[in-house]
Protein backbone atom coordinates (compact mmCIF):
# COMPACT_ATOMS: atom_id res chain seq x y z
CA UNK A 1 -1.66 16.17 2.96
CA UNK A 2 -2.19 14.87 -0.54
CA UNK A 3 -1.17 16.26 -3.54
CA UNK A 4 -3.27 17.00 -6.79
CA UNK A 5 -1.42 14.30 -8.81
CA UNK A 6 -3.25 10.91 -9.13
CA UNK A 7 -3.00 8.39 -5.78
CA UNK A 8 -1.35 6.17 -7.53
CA UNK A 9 1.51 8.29 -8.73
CA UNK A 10 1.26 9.79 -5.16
CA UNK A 11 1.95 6.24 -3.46
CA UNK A 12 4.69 5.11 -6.36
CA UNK A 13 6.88 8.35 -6.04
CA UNK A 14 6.83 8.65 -2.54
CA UNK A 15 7.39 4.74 -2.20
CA UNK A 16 11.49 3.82 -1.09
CA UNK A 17 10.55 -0.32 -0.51
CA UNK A 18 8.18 -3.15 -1.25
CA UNK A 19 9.01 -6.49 1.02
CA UNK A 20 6.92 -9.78 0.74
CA UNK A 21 7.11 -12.78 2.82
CA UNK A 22 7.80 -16.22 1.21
CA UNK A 23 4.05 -17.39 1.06
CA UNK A 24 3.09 -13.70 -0.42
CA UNK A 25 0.71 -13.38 2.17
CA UNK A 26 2.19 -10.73 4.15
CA UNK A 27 3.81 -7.43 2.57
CA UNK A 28 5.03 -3.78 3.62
CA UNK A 29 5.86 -1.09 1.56
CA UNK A 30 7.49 1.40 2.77
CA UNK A 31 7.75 5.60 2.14
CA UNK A 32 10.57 8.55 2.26
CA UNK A 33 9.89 9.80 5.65
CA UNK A 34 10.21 6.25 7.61
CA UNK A 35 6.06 5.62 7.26
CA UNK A 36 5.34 1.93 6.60
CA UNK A 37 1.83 0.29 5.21
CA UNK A 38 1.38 -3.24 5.96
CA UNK A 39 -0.30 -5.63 4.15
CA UNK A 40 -1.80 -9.06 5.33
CA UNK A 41 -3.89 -11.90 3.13
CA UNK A 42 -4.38 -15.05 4.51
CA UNK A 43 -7.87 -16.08 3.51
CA UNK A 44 -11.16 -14.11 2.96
CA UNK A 45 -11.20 -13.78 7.01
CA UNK A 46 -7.99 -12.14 7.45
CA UNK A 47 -7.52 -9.34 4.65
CA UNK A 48 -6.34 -6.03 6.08
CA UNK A 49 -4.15 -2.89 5.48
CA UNK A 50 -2.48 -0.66 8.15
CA UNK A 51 -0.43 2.04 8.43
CA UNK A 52 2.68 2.51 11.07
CA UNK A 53 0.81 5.60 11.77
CA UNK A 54 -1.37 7.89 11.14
CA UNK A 55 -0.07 11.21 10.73
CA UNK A 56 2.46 10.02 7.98
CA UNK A 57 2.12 9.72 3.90
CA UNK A 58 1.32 5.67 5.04
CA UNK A 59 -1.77 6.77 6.73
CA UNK A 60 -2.45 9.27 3.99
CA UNK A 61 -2.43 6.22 1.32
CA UNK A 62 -3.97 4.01 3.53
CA UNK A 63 -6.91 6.46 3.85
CA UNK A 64 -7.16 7.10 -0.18
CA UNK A 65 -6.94 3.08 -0.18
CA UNK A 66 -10.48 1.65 -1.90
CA UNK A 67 -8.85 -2.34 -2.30
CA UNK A 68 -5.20 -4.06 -2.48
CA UNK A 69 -5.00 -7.62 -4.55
CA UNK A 70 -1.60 -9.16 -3.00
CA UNK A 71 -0.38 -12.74 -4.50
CA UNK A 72 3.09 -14.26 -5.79
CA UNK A 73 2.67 -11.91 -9.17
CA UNK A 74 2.59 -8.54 -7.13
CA UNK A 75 1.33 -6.53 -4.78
CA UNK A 76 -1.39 -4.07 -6.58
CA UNK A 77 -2.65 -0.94 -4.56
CA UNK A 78 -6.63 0.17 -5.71
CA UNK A 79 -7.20 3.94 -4.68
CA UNK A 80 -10.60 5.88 -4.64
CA UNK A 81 -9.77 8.15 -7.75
CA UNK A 82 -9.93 4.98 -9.75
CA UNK A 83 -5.73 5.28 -10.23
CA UNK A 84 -3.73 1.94 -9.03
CA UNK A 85 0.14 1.55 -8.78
CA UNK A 86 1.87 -2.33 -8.91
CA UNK A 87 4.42 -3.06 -6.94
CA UNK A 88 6.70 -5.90 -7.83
């Protein structure tokens, strides 16, 4: 379950790892209990966001996600309560 603080904060203090690939189109960060969310932006057809699974503070982010802008400068995480967190 989340917790009152802001999604952002949520997702940055519960976050252990941020990989990218070399063409910054593929990225995973990854949490303190072993939950992954993966990232994947190759062109306007392929944009998505999943989480290893569900039950897990990955699927609770992914959930609370509203938009993620991943490039060669960072990997920025959008959530519904208007909070973001950058990951670098």
């Amino acid at each position: 379950m989340l917790s009152a603080m802001p999604l952002g904060e949520f997702a940055r203090e519960n976050a252990t790892r941020y990989v990218v690939n070399a063409e910054f189109n593929e990225a995973a960060v990854f949490f303190n209990d072993g939950s992954f969310l993966q990232f994947v932006h190759k062109g306007r057809d392929v944009r998505w966001a999943r989480p290893s699974t569900d039950d897990t503070i990955a699927g609770q982010v992914s959930r609370a996600l509203f938009q993620f802008r991943l490039n060669a400068k960072h990997l920025q995480l959008f959530f519904e309560d208007g909070t973001s967190v950058e990951f670098i």
